[in-house]
PDB file of N, CA and C in Angstrom:
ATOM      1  N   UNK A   1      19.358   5.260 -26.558  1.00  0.00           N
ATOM      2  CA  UNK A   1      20.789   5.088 -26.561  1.00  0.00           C
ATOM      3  C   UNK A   1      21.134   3.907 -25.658  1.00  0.00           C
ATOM      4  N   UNK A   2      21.986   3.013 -26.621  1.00  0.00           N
ATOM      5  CA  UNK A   2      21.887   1.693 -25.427  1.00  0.00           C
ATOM      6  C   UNK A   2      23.839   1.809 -25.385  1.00  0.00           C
ATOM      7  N   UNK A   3      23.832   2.350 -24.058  1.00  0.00           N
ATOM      8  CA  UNK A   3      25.689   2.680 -23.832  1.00  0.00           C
ATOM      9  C   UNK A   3      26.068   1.548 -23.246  1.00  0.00           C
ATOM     10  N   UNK A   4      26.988   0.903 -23.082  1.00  0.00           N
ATOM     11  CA  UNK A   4      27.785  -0.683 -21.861  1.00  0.00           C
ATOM     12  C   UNK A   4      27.330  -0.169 -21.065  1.00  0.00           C
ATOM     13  N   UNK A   5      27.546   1.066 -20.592  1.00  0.00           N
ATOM     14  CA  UNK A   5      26.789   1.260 -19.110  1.00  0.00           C
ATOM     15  C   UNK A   5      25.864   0.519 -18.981  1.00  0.00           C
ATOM     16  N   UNK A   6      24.827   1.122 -19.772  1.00  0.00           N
ATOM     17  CA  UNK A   6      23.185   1.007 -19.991  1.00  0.00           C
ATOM     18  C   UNK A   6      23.230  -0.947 -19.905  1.00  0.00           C
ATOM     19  N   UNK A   7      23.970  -1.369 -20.916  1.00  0.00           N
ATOM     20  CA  UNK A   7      24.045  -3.274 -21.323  1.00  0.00           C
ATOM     21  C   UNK A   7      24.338  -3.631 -19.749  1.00  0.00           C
ATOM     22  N   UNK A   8      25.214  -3.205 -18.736  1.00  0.00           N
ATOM     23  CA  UNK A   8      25.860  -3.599 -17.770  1.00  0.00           C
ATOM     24  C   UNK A   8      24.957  -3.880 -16.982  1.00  0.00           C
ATOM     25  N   UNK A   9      24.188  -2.577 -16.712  1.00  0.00           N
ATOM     26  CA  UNK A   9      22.969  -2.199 -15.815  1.00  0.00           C
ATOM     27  C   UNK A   9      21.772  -3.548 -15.837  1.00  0.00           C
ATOM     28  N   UNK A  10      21.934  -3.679 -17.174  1.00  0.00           N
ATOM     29  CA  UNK A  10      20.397  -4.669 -17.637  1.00  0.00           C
ATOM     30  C   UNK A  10      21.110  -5.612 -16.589  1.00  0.00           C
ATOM     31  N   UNK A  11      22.150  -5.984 -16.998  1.00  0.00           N
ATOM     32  CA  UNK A  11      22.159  -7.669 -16.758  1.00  0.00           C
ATOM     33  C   UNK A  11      22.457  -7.482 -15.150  1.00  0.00           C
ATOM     34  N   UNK A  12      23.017  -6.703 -14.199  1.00  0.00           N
ATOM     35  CA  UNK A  12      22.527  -6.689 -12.632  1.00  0.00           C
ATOM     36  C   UNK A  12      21.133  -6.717 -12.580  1.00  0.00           C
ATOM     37  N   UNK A  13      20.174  -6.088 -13.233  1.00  0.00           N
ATOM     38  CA  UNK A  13      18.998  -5.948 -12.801  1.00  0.00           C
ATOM     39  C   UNK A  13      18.553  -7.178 -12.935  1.00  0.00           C
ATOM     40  N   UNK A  14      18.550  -7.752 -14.269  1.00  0.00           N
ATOM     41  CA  UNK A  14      18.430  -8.706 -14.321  1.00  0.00           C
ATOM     42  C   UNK A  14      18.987 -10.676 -13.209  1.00  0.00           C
ATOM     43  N   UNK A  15      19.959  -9.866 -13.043  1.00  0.00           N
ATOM     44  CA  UNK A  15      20.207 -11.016 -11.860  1.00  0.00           C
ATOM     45  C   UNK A  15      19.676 -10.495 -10.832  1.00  0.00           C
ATOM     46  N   UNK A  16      19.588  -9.778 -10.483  1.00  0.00           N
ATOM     47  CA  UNK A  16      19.027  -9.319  -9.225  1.00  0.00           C
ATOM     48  C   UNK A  16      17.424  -9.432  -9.051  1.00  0.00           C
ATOM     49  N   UNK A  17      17.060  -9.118  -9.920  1.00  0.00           N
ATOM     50  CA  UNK A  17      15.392 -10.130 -10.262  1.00  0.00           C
ATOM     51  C   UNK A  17      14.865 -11.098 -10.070  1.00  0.00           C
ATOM     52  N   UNK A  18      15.646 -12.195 -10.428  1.00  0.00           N
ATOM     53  CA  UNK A  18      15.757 -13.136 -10.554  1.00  0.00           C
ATOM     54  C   UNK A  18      16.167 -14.213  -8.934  1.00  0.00           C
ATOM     55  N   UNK A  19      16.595 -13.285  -7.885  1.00  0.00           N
ATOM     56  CA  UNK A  19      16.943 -13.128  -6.680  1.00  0.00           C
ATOM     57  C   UNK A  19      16.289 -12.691  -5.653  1.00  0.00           C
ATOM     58  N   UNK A  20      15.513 -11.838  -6.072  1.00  0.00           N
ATOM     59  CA  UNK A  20      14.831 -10.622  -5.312  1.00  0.00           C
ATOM     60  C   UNK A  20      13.576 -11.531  -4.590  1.00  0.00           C
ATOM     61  N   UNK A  21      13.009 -10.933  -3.014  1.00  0.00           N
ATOM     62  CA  UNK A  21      11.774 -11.286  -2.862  1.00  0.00           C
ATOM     63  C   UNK A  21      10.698 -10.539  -3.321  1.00  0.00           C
ATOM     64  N   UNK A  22       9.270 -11.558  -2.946  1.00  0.00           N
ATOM     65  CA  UNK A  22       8.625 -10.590  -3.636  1.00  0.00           C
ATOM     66  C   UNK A  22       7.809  -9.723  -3.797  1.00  0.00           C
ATOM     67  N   UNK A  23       8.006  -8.893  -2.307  1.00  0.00           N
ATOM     68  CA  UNK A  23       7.845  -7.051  -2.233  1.00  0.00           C
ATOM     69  C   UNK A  23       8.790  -6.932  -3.042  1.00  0.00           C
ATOM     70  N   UNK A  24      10.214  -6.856  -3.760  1.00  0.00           N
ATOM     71  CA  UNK A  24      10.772  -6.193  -4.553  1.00  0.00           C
ATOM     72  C   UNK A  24      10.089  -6.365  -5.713  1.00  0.00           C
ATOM     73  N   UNK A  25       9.947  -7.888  -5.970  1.00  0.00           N
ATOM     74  CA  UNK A  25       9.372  -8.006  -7.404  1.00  0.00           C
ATOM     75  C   UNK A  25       7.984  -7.293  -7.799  1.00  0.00           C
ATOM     76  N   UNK A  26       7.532  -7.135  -6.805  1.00  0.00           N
ATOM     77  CA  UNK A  26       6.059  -6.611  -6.444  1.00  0.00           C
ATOM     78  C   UNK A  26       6.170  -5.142  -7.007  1.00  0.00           C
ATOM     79  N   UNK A  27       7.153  -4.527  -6.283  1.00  0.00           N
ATOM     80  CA  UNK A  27       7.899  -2.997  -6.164  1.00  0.00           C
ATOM     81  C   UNK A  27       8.370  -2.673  -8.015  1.00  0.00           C
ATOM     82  N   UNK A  28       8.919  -3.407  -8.263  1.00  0.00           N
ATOM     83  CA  UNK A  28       9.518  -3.525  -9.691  1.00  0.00           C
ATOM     84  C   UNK A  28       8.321  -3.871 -10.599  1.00  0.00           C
ATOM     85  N   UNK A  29       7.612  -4.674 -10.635  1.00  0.00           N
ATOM     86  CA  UNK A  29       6.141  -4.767 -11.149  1.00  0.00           C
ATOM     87  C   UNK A  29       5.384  -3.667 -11.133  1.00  0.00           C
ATOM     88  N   UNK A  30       5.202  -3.028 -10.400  1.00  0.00           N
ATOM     89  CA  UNK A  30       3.888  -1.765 -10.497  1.00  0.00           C
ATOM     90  C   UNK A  30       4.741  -0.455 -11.288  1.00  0.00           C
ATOM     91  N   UNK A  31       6.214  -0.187 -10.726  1.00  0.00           N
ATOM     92  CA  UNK A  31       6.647   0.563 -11.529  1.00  0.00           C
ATOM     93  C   UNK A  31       6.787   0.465 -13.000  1.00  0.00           C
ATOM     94  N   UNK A  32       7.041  -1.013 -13.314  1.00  0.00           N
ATOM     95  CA  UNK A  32       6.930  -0.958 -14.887  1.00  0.00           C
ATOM     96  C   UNK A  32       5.930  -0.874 -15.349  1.00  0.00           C
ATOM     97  N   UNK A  33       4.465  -1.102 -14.621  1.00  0.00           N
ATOM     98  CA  UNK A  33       3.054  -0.446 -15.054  1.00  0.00           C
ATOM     99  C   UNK A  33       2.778   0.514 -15.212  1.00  0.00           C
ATOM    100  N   UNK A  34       3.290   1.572 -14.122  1.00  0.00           N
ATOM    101  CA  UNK A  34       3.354   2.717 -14.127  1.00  0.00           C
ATOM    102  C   UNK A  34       4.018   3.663 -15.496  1.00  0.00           C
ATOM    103  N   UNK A  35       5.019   3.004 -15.901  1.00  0.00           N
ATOM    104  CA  UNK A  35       5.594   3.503 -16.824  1.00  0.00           C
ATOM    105  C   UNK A  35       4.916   3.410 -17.951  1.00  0.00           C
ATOM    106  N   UNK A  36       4.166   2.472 -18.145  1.00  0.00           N
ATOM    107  CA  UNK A  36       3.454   2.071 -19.526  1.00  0.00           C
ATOM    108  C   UNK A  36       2.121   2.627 -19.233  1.00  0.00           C
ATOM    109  N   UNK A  37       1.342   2.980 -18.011  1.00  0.00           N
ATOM    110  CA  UNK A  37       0.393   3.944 -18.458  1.00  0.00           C
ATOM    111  C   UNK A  37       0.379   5.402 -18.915  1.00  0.00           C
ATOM    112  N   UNK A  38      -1.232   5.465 -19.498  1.00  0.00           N
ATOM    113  CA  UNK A  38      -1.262   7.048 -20.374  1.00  0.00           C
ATOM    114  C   UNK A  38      -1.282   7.316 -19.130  1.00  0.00           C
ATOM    115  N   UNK A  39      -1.031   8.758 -18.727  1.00  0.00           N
ATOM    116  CA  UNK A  39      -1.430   9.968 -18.051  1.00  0.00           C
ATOM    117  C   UNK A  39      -2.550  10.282 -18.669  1.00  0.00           C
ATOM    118  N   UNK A  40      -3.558  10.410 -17.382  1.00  0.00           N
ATOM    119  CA  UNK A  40      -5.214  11.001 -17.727  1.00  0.00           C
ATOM    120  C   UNK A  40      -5.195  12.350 -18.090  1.00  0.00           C
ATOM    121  N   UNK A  41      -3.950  13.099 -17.730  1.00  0.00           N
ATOM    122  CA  UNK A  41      -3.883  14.605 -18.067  1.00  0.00           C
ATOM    123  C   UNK A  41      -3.967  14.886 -19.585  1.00  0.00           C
ATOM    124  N   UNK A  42      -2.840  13.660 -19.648  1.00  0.00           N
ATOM    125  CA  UNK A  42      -2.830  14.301 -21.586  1.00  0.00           C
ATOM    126  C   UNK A  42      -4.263  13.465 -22.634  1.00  0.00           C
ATOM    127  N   UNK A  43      -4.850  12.917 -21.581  1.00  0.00           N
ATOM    128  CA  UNK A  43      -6.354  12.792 -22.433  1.00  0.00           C
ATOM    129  C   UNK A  43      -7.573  13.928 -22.151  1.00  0.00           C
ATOM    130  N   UNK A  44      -6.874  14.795 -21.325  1.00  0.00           N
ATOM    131  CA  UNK A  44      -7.729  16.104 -21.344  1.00  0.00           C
ATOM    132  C   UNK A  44      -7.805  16.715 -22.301  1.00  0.00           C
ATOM    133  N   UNK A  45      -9.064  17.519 -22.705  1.00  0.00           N
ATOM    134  CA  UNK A  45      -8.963  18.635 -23.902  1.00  0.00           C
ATOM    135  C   UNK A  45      -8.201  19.692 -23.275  1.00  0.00           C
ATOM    136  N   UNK A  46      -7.495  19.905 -24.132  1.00  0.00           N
ATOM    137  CA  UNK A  46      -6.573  21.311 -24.190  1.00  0.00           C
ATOM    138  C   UNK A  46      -7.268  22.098 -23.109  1.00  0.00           C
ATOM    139  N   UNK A  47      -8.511  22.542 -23.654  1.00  0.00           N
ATOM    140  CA  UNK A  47      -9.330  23.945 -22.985  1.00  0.00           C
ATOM    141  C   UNK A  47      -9.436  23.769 -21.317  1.00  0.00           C
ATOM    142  N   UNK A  48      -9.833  22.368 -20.926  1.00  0.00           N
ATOM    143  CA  UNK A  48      -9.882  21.787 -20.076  1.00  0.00           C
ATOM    144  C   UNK A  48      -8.587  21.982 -18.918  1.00  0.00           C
ATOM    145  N   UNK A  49      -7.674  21.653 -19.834  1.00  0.00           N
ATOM    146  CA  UNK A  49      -6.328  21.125 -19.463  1.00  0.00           C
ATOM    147  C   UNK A  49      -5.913  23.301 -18.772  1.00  0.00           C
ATOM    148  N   UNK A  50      -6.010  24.039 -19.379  1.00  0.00           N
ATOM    149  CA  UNK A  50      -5.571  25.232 -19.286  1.00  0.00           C
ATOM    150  C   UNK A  50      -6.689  25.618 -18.746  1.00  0.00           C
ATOM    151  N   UNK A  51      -8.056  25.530 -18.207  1.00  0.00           N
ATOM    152  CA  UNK A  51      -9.062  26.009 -17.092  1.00  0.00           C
ATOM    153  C   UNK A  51      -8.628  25.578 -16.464  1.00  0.00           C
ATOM    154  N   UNK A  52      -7.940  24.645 -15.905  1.00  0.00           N
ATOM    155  CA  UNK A  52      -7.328  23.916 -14.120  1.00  0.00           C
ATOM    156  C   UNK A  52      -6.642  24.150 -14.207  1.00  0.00           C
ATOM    157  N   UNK A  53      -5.145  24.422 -15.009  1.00  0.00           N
ATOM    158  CA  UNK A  53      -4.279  25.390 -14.867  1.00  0.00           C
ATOM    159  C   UNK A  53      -4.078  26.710 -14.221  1.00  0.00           C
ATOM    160  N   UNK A  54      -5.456  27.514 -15.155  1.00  0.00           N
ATOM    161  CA  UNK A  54      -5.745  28.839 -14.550  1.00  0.00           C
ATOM    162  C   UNK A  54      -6.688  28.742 -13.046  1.00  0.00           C
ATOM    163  N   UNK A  55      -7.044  27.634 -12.723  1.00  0.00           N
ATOM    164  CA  UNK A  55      -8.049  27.599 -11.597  1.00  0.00           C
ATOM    165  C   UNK A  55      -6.726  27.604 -10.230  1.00  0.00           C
ATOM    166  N   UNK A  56      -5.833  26.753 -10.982  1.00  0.00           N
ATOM    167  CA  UNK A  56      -4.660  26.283  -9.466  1.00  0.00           C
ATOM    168  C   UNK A  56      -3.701  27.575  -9.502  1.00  0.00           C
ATOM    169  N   UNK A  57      -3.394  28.618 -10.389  1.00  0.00           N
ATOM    170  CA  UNK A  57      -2.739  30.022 -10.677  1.00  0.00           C
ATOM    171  C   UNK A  57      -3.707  30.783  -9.202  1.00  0.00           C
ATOM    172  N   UNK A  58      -4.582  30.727  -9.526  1.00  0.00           N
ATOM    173  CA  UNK A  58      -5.744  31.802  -8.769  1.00  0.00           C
ATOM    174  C   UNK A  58      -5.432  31.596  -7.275  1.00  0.00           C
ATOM    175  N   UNK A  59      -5.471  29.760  -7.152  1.00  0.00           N
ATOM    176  CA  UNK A  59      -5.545  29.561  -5.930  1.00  0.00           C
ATOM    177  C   UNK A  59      -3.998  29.996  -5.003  1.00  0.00           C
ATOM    178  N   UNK A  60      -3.243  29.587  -6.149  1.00  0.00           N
ATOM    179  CA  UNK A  60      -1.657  30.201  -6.018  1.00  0.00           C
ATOM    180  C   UNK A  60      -1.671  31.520  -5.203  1.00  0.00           C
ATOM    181  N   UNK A  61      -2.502  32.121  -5.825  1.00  0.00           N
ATOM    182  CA  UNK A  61      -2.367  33.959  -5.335  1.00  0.00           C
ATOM    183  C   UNK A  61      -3.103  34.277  -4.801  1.00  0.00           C
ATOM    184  N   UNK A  62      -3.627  33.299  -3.297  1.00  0.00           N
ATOM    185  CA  UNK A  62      -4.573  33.972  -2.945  1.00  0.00           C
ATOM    186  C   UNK A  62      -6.291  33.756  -2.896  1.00  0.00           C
ATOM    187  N   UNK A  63      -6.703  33.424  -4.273  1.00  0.00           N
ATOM    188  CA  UNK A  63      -8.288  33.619  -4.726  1.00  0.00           C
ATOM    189  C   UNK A  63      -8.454  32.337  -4.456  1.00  0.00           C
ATOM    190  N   UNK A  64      -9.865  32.289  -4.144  1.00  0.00           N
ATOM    191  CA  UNK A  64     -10.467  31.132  -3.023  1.00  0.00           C
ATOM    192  C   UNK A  64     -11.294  30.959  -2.142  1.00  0.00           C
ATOM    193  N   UNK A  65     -11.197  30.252  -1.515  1.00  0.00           N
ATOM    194  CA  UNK A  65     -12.163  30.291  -0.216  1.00  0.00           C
ATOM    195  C   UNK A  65     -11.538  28.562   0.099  1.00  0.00           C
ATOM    196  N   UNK A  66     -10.835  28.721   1.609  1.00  0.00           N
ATOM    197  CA  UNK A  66     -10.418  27.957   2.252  1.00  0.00           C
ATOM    198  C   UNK A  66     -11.613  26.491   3.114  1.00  0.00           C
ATOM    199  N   UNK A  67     -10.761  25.344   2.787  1.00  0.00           N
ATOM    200  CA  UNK A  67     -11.373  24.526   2.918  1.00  0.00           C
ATOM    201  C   UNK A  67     -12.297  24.454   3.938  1.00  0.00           C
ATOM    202  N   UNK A  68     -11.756  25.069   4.952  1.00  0.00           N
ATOM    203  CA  UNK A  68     -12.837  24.607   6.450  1.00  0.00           C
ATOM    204  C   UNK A  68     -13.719  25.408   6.301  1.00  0.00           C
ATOM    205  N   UNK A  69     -13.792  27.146   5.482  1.00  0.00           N
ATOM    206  CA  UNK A  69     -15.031  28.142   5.000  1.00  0.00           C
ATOM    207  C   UNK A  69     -16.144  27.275   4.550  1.00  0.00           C
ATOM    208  N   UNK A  70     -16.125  26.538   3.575  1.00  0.00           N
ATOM    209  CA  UNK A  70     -16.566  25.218   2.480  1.00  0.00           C
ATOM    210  C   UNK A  70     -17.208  24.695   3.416  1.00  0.00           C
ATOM    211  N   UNK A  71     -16.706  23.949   4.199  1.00  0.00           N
ATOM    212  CA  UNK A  71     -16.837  22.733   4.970  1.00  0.00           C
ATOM    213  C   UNK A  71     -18.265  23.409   6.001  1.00  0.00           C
ATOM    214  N   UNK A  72     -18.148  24.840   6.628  1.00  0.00           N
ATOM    215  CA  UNK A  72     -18.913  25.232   7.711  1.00  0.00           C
ATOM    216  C   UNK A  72     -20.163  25.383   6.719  1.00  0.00           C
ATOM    217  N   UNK A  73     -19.753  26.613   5.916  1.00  0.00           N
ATOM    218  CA  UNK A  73     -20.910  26.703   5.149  1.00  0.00           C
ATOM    219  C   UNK A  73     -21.962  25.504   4.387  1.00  0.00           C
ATOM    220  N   UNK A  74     -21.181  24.602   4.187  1.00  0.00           N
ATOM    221  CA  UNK A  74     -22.203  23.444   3.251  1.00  0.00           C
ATOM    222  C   UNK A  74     -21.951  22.103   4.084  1.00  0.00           C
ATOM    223  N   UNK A  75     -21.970  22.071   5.002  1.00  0.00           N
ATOM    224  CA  UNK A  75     -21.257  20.593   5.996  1.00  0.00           C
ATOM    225  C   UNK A  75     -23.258  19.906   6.020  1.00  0.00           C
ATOM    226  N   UNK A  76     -23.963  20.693   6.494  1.00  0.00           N
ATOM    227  CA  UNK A  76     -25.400  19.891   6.137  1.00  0.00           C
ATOM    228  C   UNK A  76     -25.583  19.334   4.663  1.00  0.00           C
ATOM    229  N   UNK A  77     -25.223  19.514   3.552  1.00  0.00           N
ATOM    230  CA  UNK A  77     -25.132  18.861   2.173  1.00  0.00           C
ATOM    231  C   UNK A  77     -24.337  17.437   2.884  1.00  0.00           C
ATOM    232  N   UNK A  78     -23.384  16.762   3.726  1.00  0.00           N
ATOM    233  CA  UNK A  78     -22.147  16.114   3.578  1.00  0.00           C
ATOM    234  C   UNK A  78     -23.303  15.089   5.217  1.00  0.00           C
ATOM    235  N   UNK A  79     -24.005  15.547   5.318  1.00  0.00           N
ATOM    236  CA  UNK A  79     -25.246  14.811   6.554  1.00  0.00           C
ATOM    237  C   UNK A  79     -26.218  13.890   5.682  1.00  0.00           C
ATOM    238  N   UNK A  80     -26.114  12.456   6.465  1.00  0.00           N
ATOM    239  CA  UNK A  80     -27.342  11.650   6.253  1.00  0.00           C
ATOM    240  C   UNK A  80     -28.590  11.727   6.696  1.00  0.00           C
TER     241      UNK A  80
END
């Protein structure tokens, strides 16, 4: 939907672009990258996608074993 609002908007941005230094332009650059990449999520398989679902539910409520448990128990694996 392109409203006058929407037409109005362009053309500040647009001057203002055109103005801007360039950490803004910089700032305005990565976001429009951002926008145009896929999300790695939705190149997950489904099954995939709903096992880490149900894995972060579990952790939600409880089921687990807390990071620093991890860390004591297997910290010689993480030694040169």
């Amino acid at each position: 939907m392109n409203t006058a609002a929407t037409k109005e908007m362009r053309k500040e941005v647009k001057k203002y672009i055109d103005k801007a230094d360039d950490k803004v332009v910089k700032m305005v650059h990565a976001m429009m990258e951002a926008e145009q990449e896929d999300d790695w999520w939705d190149r997950l398989p489904k099954k995939v996608q709903a096992e880490i679902d149900e894995a972060i539910a579990e952790l939600d409520n409880g089921k687990g074993i807390p990071h620093d448990e991890v860390m004591k128990k297997y910290s010689q694996w993480f030694t040169r």
